[in-house]
PDB file of N, CA and C in Angstrom:
ATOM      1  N   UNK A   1     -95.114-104.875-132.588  1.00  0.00           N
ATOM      2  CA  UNK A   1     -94.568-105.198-133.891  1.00  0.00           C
ATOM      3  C   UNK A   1     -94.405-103.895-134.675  1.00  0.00           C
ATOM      4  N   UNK A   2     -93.300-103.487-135.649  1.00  0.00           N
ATOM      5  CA  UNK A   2     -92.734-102.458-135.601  1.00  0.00           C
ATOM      6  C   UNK A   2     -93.609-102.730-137.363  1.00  0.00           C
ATOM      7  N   UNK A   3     -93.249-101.677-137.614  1.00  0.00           N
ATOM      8  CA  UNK A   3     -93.747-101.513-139.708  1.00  0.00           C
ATOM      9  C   UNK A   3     -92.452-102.136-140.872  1.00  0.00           C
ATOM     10  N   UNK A   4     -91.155-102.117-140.278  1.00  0.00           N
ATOM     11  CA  UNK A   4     -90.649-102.805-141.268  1.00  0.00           C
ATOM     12  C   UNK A   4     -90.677-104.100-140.775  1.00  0.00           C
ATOM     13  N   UNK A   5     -91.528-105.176-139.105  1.00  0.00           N
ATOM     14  CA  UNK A   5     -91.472-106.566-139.554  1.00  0.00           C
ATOM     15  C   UNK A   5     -92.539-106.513-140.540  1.00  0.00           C
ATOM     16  N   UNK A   6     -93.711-105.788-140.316  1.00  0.00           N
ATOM     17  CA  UNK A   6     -94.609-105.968-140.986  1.00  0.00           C
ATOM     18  C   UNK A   6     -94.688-105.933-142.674  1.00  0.00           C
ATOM     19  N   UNK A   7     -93.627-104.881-143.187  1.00  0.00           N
ATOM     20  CA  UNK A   7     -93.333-104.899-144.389  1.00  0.00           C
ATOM     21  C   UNK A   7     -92.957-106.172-145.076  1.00  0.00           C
ATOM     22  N   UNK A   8     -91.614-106.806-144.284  1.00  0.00           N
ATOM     23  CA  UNK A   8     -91.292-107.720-144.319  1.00  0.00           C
ATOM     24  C   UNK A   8     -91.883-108.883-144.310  1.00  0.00           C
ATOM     25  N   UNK A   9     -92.758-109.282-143.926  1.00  0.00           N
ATOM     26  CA  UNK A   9     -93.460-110.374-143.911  1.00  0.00           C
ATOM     27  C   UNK A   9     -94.872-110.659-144.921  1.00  0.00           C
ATOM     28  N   UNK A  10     -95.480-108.922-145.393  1.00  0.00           N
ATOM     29  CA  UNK A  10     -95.885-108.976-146.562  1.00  0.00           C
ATOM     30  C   UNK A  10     -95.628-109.072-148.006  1.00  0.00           C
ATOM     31  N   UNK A  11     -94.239-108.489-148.042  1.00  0.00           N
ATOM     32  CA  UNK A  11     -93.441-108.702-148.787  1.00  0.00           C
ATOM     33  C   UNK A  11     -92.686-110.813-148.829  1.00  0.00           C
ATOM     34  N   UNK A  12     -92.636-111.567-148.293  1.00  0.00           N
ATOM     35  CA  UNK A  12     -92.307-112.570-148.539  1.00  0.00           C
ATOM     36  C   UNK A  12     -93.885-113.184-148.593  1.00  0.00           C
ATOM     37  N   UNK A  13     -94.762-112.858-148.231  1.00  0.00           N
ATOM     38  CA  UNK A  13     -96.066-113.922-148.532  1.00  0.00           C
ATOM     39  C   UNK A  13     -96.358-113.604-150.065  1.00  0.00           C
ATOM     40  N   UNK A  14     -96.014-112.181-150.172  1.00  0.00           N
ATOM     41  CA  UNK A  14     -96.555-111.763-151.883  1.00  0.00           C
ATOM     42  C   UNK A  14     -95.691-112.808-152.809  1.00  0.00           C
ATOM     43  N   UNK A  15     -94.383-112.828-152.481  1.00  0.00           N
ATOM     44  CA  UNK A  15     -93.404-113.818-153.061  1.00  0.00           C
ATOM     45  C   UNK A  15     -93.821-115.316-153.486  1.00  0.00           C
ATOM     46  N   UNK A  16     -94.266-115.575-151.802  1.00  0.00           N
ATOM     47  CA  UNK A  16     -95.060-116.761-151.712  1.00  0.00           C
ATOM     48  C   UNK A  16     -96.016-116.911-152.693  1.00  0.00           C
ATOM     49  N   UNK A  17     -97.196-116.234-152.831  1.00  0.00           N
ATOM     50  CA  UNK A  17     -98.049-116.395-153.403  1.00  0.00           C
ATOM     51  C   UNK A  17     -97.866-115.608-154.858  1.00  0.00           C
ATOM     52  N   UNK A  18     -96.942-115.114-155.467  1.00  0.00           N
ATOM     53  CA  UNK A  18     -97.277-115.380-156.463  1.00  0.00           C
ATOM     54  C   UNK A  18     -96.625-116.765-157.398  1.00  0.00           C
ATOM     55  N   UNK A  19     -95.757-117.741-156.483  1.00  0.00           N
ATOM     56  CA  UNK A  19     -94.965-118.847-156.370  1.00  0.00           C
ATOM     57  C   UNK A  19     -96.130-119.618-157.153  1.00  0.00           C
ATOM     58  N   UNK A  20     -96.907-119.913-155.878  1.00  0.00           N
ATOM     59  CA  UNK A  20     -98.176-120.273-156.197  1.00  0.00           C
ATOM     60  C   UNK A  20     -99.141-120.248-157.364  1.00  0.00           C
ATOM     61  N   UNK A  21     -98.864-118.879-157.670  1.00  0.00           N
ATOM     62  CA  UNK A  21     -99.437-118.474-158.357  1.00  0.00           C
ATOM     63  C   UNK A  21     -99.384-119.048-160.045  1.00  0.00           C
ATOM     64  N   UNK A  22     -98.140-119.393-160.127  1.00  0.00           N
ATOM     65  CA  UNK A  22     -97.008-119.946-161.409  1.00  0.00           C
ATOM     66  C   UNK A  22     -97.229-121.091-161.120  1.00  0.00           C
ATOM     67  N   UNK A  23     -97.585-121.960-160.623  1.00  0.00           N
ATOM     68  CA  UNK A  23     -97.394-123.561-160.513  1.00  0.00           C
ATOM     69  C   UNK A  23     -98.923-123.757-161.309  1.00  0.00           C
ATOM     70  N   UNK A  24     -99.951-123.434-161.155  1.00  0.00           N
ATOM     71  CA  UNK A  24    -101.154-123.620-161.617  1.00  0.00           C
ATOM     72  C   UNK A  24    -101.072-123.415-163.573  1.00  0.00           C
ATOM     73  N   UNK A  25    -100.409-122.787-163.767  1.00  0.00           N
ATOM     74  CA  UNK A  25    -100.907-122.062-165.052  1.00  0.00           C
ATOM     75  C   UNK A  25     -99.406-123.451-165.716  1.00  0.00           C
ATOM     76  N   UNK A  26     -98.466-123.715-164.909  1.00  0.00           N
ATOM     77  CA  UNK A  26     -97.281-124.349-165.271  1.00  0.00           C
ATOM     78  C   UNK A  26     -97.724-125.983-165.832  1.00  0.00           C
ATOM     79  N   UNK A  27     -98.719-126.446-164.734  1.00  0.00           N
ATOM     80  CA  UNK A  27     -99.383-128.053-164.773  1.00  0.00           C
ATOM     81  C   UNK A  27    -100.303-127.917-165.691  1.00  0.00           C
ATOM     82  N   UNK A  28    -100.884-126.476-166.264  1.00  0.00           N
ATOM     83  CA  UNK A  28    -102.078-126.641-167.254  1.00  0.00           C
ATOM     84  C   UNK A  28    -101.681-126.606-168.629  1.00  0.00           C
ATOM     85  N   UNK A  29    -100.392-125.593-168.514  1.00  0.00           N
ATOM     86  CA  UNK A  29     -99.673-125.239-169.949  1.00  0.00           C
ATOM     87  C   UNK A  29     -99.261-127.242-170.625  1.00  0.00           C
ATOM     88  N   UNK A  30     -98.786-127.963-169.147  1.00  0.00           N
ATOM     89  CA  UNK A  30     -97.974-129.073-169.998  1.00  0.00           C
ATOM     90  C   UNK A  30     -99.121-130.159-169.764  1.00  0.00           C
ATOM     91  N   UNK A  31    -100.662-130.139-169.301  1.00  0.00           N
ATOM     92  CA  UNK A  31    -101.566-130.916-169.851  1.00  0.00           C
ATOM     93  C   UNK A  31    -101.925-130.384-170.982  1.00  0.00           C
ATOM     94  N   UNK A  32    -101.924-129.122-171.668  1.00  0.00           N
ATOM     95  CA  UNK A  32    -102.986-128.461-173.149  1.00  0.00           C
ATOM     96  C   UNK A  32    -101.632-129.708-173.889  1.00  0.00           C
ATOM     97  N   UNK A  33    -100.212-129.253-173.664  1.00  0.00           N
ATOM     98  CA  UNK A  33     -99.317-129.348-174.833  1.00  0.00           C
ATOM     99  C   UNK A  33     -99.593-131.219-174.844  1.00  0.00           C
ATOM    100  N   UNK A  34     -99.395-131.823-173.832  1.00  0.00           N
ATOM    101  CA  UNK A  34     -99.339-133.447-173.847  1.00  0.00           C
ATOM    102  C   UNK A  34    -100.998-133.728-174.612  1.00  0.00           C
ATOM    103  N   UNK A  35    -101.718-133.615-174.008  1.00  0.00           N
ATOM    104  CA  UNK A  35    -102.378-133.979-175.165  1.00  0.00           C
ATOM    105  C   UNK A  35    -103.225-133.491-176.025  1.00  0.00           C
ATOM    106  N   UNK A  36    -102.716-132.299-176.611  1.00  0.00           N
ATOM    107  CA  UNK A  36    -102.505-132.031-177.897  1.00  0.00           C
ATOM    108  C   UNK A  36    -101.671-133.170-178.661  1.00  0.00           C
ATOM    109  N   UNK A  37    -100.653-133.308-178.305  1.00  0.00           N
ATOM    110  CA  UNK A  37    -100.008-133.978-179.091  1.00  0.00           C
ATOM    111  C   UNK A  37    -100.055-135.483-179.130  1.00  0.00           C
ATOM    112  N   UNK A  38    -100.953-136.350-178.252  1.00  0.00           N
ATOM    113  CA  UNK A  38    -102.083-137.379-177.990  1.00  0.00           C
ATOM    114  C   UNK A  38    -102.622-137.131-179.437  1.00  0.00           C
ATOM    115  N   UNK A  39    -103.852-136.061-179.614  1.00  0.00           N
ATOM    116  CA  UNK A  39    -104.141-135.833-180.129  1.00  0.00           C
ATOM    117  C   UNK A  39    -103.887-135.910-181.895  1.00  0.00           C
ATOM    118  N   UNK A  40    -102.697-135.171-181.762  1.00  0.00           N
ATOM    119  CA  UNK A  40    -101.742-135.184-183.623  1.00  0.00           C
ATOM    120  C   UNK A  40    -101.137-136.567-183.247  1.00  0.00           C
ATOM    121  N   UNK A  41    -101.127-137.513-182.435  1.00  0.00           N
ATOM    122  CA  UNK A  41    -100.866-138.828-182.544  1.00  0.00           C
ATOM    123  C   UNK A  41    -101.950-139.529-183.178  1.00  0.00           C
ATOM    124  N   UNK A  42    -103.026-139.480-182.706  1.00  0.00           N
ATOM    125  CA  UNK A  42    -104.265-140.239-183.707  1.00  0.00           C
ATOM    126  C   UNK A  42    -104.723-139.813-184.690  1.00  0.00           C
ATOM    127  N   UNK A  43    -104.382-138.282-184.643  1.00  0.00           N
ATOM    128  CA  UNK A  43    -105.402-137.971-186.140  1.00  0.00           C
ATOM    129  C   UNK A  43    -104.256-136.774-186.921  1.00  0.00           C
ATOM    130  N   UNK A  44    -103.488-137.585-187.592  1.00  0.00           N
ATOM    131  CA  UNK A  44    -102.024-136.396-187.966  1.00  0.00           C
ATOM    132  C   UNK A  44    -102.982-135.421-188.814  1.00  0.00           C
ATOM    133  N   UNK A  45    -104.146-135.804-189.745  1.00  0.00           N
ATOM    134  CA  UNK A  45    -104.717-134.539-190.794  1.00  0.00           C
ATOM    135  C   UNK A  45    -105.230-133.288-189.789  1.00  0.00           C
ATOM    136  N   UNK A  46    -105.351-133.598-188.760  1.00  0.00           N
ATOM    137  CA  UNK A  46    -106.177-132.864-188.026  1.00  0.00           C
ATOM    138  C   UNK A  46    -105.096-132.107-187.018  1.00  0.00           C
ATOM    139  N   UNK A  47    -103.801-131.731-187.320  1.00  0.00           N
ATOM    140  CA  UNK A  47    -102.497-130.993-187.085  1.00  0.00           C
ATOM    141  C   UNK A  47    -102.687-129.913-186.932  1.00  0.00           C
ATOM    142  N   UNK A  48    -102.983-129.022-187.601  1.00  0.00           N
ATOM    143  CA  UNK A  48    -103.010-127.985-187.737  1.00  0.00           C
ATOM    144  C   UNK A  48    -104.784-127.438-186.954  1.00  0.00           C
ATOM    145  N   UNK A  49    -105.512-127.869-187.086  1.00  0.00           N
ATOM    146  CA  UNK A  49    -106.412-127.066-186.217  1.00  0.00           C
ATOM    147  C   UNK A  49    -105.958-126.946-184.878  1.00  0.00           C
ATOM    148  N   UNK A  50    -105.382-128.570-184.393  1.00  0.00           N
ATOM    149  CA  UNK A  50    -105.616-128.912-183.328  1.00  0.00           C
ATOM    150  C   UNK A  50    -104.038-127.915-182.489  1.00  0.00           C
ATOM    151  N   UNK A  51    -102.974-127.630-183.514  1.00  0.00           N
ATOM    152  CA  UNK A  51    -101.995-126.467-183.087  1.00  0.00           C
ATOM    153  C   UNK A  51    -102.570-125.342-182.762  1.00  0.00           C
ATOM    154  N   UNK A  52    -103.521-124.596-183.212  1.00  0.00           N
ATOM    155  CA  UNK A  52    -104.491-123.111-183.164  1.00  0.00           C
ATOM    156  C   UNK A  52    -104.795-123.486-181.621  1.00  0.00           C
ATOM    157  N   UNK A  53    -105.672-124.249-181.903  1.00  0.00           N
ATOM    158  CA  UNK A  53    -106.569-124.820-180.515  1.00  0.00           C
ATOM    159  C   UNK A  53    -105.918-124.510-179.378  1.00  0.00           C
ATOM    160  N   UNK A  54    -104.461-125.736-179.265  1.00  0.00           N
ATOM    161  CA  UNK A  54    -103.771-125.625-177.980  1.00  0.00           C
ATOM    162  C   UNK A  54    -102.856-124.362-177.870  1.00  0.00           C
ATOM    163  N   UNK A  55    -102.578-123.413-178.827  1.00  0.00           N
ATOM    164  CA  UNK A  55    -101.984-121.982-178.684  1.00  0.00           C
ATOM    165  C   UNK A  55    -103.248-121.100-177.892  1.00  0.00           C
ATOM    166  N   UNK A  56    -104.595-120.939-178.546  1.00  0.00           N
ATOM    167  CA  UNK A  56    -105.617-120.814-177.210  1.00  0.00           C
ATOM    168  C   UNK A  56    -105.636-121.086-176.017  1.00  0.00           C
ATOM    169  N   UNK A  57    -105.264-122.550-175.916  1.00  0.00           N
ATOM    170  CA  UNK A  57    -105.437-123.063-174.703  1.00  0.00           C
ATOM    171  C   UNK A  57    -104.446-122.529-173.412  1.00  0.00           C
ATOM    172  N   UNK A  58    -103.176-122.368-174.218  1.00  0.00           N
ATOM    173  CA  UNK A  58    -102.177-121.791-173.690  1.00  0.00           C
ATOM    174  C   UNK A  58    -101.967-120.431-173.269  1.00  0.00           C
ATOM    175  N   UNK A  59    -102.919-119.765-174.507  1.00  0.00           N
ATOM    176  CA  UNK A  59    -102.625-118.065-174.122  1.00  0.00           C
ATOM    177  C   UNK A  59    -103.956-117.664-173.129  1.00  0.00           C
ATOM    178  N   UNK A  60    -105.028-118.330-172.929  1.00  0.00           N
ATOM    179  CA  UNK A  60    -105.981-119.205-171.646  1.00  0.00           C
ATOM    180  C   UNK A  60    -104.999-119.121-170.309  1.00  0.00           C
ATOM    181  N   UNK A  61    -104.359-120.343-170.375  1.00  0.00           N
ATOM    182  CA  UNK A  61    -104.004-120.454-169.224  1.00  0.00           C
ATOM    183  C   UNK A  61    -102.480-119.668-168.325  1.00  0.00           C
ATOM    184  N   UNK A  62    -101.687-119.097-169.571  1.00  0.00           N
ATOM    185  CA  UNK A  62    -100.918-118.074-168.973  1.00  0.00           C
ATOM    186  C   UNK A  62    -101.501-116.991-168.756  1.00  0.00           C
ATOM    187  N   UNK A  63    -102.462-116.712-168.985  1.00  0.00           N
ATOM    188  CA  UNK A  63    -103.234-115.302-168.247  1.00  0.00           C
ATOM    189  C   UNK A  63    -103.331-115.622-166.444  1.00  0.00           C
ATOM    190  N   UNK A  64    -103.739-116.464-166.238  1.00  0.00           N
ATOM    191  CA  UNK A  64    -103.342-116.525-164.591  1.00  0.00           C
ATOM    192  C   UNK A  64    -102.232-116.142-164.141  1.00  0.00           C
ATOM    193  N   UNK A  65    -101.147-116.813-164.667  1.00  0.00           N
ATOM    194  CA  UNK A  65     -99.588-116.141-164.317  1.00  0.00           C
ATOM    195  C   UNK A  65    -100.002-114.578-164.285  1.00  0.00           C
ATOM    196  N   UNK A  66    -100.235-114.079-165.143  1.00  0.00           N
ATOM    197  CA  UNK A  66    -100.585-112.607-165.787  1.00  0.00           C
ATOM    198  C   UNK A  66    -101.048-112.007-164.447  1.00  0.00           C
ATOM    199  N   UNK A  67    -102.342-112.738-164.015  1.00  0.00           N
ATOM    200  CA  UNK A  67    -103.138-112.122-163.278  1.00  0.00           C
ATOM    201  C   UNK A  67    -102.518-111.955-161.856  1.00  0.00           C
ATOM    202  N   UNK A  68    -101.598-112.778-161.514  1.00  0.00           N
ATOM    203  CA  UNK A  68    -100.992-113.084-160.051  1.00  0.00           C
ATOM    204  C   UNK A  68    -100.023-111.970-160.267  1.00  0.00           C
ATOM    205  N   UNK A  69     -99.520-111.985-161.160  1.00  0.00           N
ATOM    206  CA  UNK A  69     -98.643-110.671-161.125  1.00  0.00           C
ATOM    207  C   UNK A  69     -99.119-109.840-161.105  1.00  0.00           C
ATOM    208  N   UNK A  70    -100.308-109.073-161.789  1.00  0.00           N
ATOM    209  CA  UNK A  70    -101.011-107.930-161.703  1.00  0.00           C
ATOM    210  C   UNK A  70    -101.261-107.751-160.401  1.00  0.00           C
ATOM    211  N   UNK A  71    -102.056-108.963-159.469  1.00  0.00           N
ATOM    212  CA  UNK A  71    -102.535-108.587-158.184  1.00  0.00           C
ATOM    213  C   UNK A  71    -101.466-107.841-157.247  1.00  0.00           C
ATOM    214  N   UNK A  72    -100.072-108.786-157.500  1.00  0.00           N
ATOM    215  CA  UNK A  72     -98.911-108.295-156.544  1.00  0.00           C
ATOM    216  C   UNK A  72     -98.934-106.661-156.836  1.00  0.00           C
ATOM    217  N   UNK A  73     -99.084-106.359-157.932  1.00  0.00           N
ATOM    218  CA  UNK A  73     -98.901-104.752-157.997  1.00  0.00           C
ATOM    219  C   UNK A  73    -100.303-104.124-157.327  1.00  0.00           C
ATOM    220  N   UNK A  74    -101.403-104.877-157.572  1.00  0.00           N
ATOM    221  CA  UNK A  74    -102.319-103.809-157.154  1.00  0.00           C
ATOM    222  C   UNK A  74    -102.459-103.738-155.522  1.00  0.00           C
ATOM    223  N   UNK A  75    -102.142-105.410-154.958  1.00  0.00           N
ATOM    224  CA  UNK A  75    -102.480-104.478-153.513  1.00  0.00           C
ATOM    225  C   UNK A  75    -100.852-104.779-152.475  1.00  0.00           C
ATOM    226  N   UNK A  76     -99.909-104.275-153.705  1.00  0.00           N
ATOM    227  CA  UNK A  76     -98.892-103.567-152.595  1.00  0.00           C
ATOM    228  C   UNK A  76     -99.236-102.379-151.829  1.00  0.00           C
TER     229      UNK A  76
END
């Protein structure tokens, strides 16, 4: 096996996985937002904390995206 299959094939798993990588942070972003807004369904006074909250929750869970990308750079 020569070095550019090998390139090649690390290069599409990194692809792969940082694919992967985006689907996790994607299903968590649209459980914080759904019910959050569950949430400002039962208790409208309680709007505004509960917006802070799920912007946490969110800037939480796009850090994984973050991190999958970082990895692709560190062990190219």
């Amino acid at each position: 096996m020569d070095t550019t299959t090998l390139a090649e094939i690390s290069g599409n798993i990194a692809t792969v996985g940082y694919g992967l990588a985006a689907i996790g942070p994607g299903i968590g972003i649209g459980i914080v937002a759904g019910k959050t807004v569950e949430a400002m369904a039962r208790q409208p006074e309680m709007a505004g904390r509960l917006q802070v909250t799920m912007f946490l929750g969110i800037a939480f869970t796009e850090l994984l995206a973050f991190i999958g990308v970082a990895t692709y750079f560190i062990f190219q």
